[in-house]
Protein backbone atom coordinates (compact mmCIF):
# COMPACT_ATOMS: atom_id res chain seq x y z
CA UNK A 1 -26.96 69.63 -52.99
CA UNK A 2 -24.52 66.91 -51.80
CA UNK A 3 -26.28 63.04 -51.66
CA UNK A 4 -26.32 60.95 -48.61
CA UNK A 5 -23.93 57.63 -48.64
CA UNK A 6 -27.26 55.76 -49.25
CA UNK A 7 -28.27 58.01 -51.96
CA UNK A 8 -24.83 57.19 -53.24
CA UNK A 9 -25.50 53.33 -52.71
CA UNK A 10 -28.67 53.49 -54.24
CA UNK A 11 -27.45 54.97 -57.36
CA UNK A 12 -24.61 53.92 -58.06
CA UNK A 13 -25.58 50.00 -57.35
CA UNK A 14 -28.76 50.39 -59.74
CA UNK A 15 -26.06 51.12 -62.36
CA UNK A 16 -24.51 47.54 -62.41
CA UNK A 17 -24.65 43.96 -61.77
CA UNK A 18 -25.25 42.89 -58.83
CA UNK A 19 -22.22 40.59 -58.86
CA UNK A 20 -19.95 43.74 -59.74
CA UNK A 21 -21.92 45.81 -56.71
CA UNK A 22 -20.76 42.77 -54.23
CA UNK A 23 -16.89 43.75 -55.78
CA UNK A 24 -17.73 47.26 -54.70
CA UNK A 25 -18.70 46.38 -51.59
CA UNK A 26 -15.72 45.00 -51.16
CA UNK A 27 -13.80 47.47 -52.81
CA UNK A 28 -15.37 49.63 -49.75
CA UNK A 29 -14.28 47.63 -46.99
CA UNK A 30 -10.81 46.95 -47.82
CA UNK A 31 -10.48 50.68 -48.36
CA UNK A 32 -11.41 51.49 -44.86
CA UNK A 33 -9.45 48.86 -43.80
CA UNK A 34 -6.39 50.03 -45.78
CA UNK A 35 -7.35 53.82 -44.75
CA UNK A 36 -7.08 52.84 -40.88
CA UNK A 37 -3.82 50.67 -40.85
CA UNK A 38 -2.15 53.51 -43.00
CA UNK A 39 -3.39 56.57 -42.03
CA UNK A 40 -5.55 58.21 -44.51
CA UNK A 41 -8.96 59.22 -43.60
CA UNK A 42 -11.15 56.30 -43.72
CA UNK A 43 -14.74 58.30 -45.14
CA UNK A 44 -12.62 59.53 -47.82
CA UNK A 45 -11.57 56.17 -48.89
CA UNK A 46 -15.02 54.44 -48.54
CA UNK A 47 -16.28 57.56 -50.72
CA UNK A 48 -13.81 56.99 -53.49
CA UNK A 49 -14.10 53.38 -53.20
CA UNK A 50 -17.99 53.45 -53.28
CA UNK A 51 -17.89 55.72 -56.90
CA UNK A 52 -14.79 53.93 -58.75
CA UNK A 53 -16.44 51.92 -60.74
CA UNK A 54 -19.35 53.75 -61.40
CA UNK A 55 -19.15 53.92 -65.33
CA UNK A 56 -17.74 50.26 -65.60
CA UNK A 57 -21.48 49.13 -67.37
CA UNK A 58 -21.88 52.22 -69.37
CA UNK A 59 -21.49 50.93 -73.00
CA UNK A 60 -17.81 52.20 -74.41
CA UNK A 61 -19.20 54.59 -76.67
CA UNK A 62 -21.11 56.21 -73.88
CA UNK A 63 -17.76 56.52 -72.17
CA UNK A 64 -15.72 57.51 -75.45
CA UNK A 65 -17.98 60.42 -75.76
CA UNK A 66 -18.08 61.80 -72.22
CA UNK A 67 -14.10 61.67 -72.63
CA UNK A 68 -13.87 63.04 -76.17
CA UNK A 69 -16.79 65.87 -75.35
CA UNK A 70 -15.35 67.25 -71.85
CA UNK A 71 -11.60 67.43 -72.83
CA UNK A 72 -10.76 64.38 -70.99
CA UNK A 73 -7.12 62.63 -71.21
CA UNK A 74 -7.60 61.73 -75.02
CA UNK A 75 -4.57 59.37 -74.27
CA UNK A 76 -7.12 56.60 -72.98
CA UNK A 77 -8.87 56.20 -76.64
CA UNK A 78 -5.72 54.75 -77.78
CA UNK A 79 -5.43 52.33 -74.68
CA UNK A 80 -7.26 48.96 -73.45
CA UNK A 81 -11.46 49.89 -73.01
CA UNK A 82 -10.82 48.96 -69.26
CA UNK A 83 -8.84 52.34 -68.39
CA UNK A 84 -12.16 54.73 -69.25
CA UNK A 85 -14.13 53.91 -66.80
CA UNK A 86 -12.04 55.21 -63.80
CA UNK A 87 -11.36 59.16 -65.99
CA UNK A 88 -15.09 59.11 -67.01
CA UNK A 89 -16.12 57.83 -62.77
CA UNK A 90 -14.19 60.48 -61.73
CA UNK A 91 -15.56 62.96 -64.39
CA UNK A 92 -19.39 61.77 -62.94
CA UNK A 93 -18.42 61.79 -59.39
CA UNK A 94 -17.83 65.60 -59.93
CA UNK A 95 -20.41 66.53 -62.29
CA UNK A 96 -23.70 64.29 -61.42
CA UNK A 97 -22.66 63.51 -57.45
CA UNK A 98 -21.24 67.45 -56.82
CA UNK A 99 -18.31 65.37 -55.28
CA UNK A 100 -15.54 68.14 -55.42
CA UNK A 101 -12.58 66.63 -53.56
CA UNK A 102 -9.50 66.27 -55.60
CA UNK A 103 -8.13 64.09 -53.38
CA UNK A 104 -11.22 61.65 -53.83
CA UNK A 105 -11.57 62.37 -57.10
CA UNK A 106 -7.65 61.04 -58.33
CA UNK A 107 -7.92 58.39 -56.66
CA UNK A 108 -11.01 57.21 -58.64
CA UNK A 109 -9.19 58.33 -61.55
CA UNK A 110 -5.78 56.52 -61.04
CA UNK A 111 -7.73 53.59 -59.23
CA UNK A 112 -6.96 51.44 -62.51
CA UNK A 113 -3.47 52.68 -64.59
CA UNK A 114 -2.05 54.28 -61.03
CA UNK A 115 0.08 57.18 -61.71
CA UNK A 116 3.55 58.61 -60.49
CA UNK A 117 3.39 60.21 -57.26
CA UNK A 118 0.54 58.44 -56.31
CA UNK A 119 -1.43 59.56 -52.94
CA UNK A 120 -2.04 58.02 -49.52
CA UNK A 121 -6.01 57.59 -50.91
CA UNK A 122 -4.57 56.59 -54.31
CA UNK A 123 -2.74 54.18 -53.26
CA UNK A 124 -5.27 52.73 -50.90
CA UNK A 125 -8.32 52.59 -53.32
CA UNK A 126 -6.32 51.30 -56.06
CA UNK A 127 -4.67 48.49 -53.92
CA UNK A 128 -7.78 47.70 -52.44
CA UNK A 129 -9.35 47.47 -55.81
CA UNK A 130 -6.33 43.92 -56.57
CA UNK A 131 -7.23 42.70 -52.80
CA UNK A 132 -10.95 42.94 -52.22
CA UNK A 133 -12.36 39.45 -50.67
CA UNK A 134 -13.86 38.44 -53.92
CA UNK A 135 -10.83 38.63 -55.86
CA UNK A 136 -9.33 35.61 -57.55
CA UNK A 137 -6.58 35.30 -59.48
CA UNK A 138 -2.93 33.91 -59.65
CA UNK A 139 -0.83 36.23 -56.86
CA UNK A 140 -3.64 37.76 -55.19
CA UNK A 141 -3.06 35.98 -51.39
CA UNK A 142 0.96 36.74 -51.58
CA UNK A 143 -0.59 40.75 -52.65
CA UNK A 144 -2.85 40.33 -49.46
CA UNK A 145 0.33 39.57 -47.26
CA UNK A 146 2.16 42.36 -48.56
CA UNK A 147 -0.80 45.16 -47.72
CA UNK A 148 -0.28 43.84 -44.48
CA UNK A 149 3.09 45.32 -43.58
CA UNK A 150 3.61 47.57 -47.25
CA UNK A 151 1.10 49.95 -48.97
CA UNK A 152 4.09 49.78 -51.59
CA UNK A 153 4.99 46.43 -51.81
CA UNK A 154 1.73 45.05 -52.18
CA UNK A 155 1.27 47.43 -55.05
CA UNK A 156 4.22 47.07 -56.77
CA UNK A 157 3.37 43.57 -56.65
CA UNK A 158 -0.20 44.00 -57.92
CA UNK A 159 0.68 45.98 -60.93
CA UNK A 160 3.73 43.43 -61.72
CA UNK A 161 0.94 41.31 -61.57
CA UNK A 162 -1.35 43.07 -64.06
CA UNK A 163 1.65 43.68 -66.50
CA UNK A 164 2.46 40.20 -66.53
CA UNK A 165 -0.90 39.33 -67.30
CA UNK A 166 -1.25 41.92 -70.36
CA UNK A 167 2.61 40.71 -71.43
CA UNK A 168 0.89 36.77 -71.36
CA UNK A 169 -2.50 37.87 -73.62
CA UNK A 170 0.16 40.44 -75.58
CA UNK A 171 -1.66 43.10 -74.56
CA UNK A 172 -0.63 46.74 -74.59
CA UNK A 173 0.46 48.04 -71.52
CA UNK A 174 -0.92 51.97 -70.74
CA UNK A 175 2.24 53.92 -70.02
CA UNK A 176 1.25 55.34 -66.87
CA UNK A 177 1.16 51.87 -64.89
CA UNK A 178 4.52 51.24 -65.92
CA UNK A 179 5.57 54.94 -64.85
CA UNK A 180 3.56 54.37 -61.47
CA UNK A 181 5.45 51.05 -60.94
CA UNK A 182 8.83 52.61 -61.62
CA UNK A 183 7.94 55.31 -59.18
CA UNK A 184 7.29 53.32 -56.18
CA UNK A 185 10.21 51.24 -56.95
CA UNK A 186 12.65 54.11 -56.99
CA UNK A 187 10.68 55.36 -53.76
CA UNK A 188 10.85 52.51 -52.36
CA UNK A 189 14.82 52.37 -52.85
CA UNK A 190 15.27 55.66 -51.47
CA UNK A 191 13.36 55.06 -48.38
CA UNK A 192 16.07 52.07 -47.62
CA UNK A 193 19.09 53.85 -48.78
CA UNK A 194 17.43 56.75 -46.23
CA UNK A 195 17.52 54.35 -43.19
């Protein structure tokens, strides 16, 4: 039995802070946004953007376990606490919400860490993830300018701007965000050489 969006809504908002359901909102409306100007389907990305942060409150150990006990990507347990959430949302989406769209499902995954060969939706739900309304932090209006013309550039530029941020509070850096940075780089570089 599939829910309704405002079954979705209901639940998922119950399971946070109000002040982290506003980001979703937002989250949610950039998606579409994003979704529309770039051609992806626009209910996929408000359904992906609705559920990615849907085990950000659970406590770590909840998360830890869901990974560890479902044969998760054990690779995260060695990484910052902030990368679980997105495996273990996608992991709930499937198993509590019956979501069964891999499409919508990766790009809840990836939403955080990104990946190589990232997806139209990926890249949409992740970017609109750095851009949403509330957001505030160092970079975040010259990221908004770039989504405006670039999916890529505005990404490239958000996760140079979260690997800067980890390099300043020497913080490691999960491998897969510098592999999904490289990737739309070299991409991006092919696209021009293409032209």
């Amino acid at each position: 039995m599939g829910y309704s969006r405002e079954e979705l809504i209901a639940s998922v908002s119950a399971g946070m802070p109000a002040k982290r359901w506003k980001h979703v909102e937002g989250v949610m409306e950039s998606a579409v946004i994003l979704a529309k100007r770039y051609g992806a389907d626009p209910v996929k990305a408000d359904l992906a953007a609705l559920l990615h942060d849907l085990a950000k409150f659970w406590p770590i150990e909840e998360q830890e376990a869901v990974i560890r006990d479902n044969g998760l990507n054990a690779e995260l347990l060695n990484h910052d606490k902030q990368l679980l959430h997105a495996e273990v949302g996608a992991f709930i989406s499937r198993r509590d919400y019956g979501i069964e769209d891999e499409e919508v499902l990766d790009a809840i995954r990836y939403h955080t860490s990104g990946r190589v060969g990232m997806t139209l939706l990926d890249k949409i739900v992740c970017l609109a993830d750095y851009i949403e309304p509330g957001r505030e932090f160092p970079g975040v209006e010259r990221i908004r300018e770039l989504a405006e013309t670039s999916l890529e550039d505005a990404l490239i530029a958000g996760f140079d701007s979260t690997i800067s941020f980890l390099l300043e509070k020497e913080k490691p850096i999960f491998p897969l965000t510098v592999l999904a940075r490289n990737d739309l780089i070299v991409n991006r570089q092919k696209s021009k050489e293409a032209e």
